[in-house]
C-alpha atoms as a PDB file:
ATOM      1  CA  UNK A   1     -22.446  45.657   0.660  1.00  0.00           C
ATOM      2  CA  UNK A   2     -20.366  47.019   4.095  1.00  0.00           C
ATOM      3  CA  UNK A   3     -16.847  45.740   3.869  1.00  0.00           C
ATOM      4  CA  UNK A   4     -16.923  43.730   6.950  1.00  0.00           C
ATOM      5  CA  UNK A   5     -19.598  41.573   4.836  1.00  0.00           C
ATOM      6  CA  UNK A   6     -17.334  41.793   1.935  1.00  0.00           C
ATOM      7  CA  UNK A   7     -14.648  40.490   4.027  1.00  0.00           C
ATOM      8  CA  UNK A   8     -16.510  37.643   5.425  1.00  0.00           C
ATOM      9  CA  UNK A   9     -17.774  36.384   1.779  1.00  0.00           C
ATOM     10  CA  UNK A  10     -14.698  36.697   0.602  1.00  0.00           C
ATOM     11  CA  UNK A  11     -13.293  34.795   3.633  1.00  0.00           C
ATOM     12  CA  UNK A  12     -15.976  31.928   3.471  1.00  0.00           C
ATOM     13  CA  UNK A  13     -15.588  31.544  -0.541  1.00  0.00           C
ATOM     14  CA  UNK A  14     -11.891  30.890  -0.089  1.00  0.00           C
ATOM     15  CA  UNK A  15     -12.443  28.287   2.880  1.00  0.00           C
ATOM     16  CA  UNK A  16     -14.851  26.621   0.718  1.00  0.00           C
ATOM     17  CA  UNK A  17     -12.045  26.713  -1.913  1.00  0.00           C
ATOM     18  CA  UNK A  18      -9.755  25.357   0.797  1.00  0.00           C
ATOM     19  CA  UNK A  19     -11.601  22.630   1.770  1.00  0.00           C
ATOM     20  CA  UNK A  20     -12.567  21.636  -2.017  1.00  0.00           C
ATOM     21  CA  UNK A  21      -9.180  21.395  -3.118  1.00  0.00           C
ATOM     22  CA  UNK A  22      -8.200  19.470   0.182  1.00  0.00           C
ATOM     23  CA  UNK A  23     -10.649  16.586  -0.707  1.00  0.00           C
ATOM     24  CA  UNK A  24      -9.666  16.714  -4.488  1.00  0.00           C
ATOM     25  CA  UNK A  25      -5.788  16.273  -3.815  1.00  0.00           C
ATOM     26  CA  UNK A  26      -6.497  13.775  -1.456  1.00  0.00           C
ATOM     27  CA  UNK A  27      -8.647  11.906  -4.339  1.00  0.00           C
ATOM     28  CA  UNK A  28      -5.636  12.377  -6.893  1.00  0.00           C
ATOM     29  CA  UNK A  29      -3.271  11.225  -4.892  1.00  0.00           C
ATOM     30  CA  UNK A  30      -4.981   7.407  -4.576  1.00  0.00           C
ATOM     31  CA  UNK A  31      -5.434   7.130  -1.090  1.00  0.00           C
ATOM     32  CA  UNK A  32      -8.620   7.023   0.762  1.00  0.00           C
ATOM     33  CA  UNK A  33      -9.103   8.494   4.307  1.00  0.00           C
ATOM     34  CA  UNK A  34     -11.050   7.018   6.828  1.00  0.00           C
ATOM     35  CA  UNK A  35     -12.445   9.257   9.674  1.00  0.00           C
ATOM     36  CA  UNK A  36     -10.458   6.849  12.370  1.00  0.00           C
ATOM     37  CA  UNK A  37      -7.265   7.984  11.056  1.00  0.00           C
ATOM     38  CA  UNK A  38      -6.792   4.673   8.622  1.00  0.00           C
ATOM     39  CA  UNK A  39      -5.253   5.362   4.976  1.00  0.00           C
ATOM     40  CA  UNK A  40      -6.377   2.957   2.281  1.00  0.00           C
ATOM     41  CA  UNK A  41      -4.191   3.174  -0.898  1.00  0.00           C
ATOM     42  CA  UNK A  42      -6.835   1.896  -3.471  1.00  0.00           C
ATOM     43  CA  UNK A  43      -4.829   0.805  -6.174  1.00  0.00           C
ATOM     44  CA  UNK A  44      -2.542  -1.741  -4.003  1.00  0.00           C
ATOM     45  CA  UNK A  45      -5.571  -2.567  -1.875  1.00  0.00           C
ATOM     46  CA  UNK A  46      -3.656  -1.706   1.284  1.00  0.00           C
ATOM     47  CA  UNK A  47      -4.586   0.162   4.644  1.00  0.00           C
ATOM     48  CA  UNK A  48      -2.934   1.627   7.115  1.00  0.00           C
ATOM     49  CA  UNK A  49      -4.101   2.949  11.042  1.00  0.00           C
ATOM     50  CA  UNK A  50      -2.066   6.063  12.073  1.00  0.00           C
ATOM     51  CA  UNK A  51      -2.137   5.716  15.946  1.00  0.00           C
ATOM     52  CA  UNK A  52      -2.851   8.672  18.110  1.00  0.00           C
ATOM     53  CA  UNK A  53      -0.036  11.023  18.487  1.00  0.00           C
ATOM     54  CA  UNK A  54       1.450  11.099  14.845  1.00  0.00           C
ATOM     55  CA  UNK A  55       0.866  13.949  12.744  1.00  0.00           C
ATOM     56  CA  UNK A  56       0.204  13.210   9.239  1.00  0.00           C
ATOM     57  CA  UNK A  57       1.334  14.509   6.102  1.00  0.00           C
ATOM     58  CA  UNK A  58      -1.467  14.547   3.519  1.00  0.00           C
ATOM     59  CA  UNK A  59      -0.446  11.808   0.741  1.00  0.00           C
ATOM     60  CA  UNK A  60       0.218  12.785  -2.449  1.00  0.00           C
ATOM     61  CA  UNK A  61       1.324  11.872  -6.171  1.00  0.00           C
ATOM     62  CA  UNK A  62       5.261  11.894  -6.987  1.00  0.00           C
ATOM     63  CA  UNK A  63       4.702  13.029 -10.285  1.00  0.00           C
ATOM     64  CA  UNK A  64       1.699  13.985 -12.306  1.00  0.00           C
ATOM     65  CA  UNK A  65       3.002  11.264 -14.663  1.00  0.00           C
ATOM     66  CA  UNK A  66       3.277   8.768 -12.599  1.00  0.00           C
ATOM     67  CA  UNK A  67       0.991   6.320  -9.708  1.00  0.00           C
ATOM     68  CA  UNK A  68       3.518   6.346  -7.051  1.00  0.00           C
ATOM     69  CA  UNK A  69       2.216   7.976  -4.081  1.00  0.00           C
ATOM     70  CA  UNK A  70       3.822   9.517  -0.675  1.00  0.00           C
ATOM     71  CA  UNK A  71       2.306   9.606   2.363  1.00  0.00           C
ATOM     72  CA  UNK A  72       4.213  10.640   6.155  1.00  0.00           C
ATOM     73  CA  UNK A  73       3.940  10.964   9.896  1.00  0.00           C
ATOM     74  CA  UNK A  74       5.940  12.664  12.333  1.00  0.00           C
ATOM     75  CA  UNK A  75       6.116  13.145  15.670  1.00  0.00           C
ATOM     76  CA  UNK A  76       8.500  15.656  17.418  1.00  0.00           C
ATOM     77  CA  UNK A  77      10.149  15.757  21.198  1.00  0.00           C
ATOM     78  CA  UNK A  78      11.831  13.652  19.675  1.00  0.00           C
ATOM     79  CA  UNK A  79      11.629  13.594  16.142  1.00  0.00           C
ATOM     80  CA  UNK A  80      10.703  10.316  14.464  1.00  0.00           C
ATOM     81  CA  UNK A  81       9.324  10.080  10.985  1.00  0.00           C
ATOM     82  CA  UNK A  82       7.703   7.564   9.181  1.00  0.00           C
ATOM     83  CA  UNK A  83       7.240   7.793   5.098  1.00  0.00           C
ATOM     84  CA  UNK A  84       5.337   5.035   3.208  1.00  0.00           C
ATOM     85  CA  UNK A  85       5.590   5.354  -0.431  1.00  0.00           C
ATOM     86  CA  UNK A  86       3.283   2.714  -3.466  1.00  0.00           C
ATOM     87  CA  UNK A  87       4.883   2.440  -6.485  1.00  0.00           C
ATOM     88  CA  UNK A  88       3.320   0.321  -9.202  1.00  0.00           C
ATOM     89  CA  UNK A  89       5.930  -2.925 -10.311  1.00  0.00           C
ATOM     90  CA  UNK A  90       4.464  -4.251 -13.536  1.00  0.00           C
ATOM     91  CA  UNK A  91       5.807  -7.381 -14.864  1.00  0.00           C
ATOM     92  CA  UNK A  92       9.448  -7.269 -12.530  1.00  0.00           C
ATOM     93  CA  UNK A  93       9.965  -9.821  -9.725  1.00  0.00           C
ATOM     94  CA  UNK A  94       9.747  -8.949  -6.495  1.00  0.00           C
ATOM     95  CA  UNK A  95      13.134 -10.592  -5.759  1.00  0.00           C
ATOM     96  CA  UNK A  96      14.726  -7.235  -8.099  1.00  0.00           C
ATOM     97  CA  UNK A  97      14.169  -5.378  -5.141  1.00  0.00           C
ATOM     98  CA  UNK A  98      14.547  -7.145  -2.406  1.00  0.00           C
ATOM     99  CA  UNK A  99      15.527 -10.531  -0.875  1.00  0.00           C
ATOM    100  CA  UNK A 100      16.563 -12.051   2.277  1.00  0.00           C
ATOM    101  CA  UNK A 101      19.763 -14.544   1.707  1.00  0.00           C
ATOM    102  CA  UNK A 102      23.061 -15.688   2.452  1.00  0.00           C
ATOM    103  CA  UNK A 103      24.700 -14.147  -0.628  1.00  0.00           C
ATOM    104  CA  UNK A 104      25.948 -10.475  -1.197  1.00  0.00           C
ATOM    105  CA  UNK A 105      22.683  -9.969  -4.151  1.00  0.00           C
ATOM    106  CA  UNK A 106      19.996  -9.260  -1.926  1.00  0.00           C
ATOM    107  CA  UNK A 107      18.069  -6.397  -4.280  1.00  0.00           C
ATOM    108  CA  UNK A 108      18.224  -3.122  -5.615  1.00  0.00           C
ATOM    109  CA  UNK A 109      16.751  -1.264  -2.493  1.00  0.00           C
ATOM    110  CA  UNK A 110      19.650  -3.186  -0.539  1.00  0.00           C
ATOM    111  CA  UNK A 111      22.532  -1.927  -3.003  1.00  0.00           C
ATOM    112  CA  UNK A 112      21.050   1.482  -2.948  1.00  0.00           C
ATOM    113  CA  UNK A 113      21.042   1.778   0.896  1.00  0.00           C
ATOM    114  CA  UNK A 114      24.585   0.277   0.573  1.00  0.00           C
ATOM    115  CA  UNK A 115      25.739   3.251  -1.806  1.00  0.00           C
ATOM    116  CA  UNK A 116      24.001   6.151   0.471  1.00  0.00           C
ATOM    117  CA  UNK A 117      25.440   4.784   3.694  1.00  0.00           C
ATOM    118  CA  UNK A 118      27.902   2.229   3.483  1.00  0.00           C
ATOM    119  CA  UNK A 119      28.271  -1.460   3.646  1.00  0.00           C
ATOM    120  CA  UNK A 120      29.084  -1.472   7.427  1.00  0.00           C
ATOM    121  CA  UNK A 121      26.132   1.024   8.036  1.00  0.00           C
ATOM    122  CA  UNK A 122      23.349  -1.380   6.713  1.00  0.00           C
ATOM    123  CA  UNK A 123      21.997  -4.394   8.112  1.00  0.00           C
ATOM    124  CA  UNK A 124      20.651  -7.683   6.499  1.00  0.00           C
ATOM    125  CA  UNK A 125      17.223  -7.960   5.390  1.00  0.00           C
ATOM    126  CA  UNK A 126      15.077  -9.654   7.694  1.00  0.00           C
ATOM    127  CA  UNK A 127      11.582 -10.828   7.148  1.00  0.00           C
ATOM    128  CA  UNK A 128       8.107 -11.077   9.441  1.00  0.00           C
ATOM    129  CA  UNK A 129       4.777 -11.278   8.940  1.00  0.00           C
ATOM    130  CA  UNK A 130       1.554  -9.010   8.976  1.00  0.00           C
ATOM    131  CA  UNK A 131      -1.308 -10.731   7.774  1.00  0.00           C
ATOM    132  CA  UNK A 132      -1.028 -11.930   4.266  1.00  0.00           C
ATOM    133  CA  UNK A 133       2.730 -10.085   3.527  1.00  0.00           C
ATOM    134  CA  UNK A 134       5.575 -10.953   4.225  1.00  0.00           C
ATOM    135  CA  UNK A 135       7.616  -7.763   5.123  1.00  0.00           C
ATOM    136  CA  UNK A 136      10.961  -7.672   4.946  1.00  0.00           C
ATOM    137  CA  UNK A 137      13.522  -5.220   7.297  1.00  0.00           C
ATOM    138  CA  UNK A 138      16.709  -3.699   7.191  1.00  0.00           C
ATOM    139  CA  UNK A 139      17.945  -1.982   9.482  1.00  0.00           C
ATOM    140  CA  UNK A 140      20.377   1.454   8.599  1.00  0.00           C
ATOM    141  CA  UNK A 141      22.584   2.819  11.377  1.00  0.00           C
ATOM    142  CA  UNK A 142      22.977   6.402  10.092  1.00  0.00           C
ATOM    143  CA  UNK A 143      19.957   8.792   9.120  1.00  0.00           C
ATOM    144  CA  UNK A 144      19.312  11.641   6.254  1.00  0.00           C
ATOM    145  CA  UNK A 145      21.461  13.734   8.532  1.00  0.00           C
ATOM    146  CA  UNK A 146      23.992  11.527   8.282  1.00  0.00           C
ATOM    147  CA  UNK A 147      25.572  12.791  12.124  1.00  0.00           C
ATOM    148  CA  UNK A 148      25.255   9.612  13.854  1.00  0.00           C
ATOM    149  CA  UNK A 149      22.131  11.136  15.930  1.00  0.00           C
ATOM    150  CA  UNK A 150      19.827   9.393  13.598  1.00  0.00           C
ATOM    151  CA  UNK A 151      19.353   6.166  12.474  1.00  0.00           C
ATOM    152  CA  UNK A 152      16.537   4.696  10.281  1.00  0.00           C
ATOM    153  CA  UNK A 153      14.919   1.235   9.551  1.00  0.00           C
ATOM    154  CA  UNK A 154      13.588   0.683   5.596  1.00  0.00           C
ATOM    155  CA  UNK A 155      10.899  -1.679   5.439  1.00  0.00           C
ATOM    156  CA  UNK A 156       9.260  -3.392   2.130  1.00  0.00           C
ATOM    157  CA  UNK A 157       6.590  -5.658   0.885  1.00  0.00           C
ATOM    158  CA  UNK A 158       4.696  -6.502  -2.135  1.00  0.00           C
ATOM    159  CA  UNK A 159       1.021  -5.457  -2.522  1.00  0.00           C
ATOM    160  CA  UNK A 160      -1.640  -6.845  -5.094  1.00  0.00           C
ATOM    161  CA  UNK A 161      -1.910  -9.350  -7.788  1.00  0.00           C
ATOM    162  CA  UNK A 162      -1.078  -9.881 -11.345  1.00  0.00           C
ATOM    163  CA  UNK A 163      -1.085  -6.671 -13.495  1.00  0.00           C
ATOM    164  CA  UNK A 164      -1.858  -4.553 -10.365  1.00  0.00           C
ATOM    165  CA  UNK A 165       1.473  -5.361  -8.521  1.00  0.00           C
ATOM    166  CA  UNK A 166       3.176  -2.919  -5.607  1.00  0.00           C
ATOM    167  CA  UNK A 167       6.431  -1.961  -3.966  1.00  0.00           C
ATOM    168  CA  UNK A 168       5.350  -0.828  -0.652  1.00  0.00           C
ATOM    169  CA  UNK A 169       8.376   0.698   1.291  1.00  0.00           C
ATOM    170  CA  UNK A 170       8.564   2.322   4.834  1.00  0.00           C
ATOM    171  CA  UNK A 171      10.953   4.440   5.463  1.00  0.00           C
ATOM    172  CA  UNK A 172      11.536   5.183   9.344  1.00  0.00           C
ATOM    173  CA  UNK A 173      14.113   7.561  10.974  1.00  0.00           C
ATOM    174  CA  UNK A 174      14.005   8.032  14.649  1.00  0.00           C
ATOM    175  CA  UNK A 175      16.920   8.680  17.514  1.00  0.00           C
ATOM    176  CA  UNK A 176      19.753   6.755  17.555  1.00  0.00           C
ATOM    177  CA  UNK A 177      19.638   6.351  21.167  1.00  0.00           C
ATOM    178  CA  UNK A 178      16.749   4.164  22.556  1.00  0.00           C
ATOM    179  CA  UNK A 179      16.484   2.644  18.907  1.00  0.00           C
ATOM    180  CA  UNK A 180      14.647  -0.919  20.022  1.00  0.00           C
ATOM    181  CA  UNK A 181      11.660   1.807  21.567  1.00  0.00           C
ATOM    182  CA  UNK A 182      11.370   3.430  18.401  1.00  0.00           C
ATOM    183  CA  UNK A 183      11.477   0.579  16.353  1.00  0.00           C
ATOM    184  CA  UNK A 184       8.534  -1.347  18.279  1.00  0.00           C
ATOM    185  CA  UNK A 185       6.575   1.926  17.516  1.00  0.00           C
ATOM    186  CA  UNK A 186       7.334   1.837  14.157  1.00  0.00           C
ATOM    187  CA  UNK A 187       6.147  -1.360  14.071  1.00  0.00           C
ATOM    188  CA  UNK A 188       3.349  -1.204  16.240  1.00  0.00           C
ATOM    189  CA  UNK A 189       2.516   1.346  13.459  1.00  0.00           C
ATOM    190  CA  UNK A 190       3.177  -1.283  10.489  1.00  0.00           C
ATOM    191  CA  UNK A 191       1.263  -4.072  12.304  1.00  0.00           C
ATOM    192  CA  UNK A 192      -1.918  -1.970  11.908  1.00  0.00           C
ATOM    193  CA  UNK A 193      -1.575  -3.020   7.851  1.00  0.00           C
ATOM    194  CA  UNK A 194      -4.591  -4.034   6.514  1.00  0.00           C
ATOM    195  CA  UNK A 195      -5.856  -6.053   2.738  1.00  0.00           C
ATOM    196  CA  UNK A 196      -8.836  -4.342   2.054  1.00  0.00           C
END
């Protein structure tokens, strides 16, 4: 066998490798990928449409040892990233997490945005609708960078039923500047949510 033939069966078993390990880590990581760009996480029953002009970053597992599963998009010029994580709930209320009141215990998600950032730095949860959940919003004026340049919006909701219960949070970071344009495509993105 002449080494350029070497080369190129060498070259074509590792792309066949490549792609084989691509589909089986998208498998393990429990969400489904639909050729029009929508990402159905199986276990919560819940889809999502990445619009044009977001890259994606393949989903994937926490933890071996664990269901929770990460999934991004990104765009650049100027940077905005969007990360959804599932994790699995069991038998805790919903309410643990987060809630939208008049009092100061609105959730463990809230208290923890409240430690990272500060009390002045983090809105109130707010809540709307897409289809059947009921999503609620709070909005963080500081990012990971924590410069000012940033800012971020954390969105949750609950996904399935009984035994098969989910945290669903988005996690959004975008320019602090021009924040209400970023925000409706954030959203734009999060009104594509699907029960499947």
């Amino acid at each position: 066998m002449s080494r350029l033939k070497y080369f190129m069966a060498a070259g074509m078993a590792v792309a066949l490798l490549g792609v084989s390990l691509t589909s089986r880590a998208i498998d393990e990581s429990g969400v489904d990928v639909l050729p029009d760009r929508t990402f159905i996480h199986y276990e919560s029953k819940t889809g999502l449409k990445v619009p044009l002009g977001w890259n994606i970053i393949s989903p994937y597992r926490l933890r071996k040892t664990t269901t929770s599963t990460v999934m991004g998009v990104e765009k650049e010029n100027p940077m905005q990233s969007v990360t959804v994580v599932w994790s699995p709930i069991g038998n805790r209320p919903f309410s643990d997490f987060i809630r939208a009141a008049e009092d100061k215990q609105l959730g463990d998600e809230y208290a923890l945005l409240q430690t990272v950032y500060g009390e002045k730095k983090v809105g109130r949860p707010t809540t709307f609708n897409v289809g059947p959940y009921m999503i609620y919003k709070i909005n963080v004026d500081d990012g990971p960078d924590r410069d000012g340049k940033f800012a971020g919006t954390v969105y949750l909701f609950e996904a399935g039923t009984g035994e098969n219960r989910w945290r669903v949070k988005i996690r959004a970071v975008y320019p602090a500047a021009n924040r209400e344009k970023y925000v409706k495509e954030v959203e734009d993105f999060i009104n594509t949510l699907t029960k499947e």
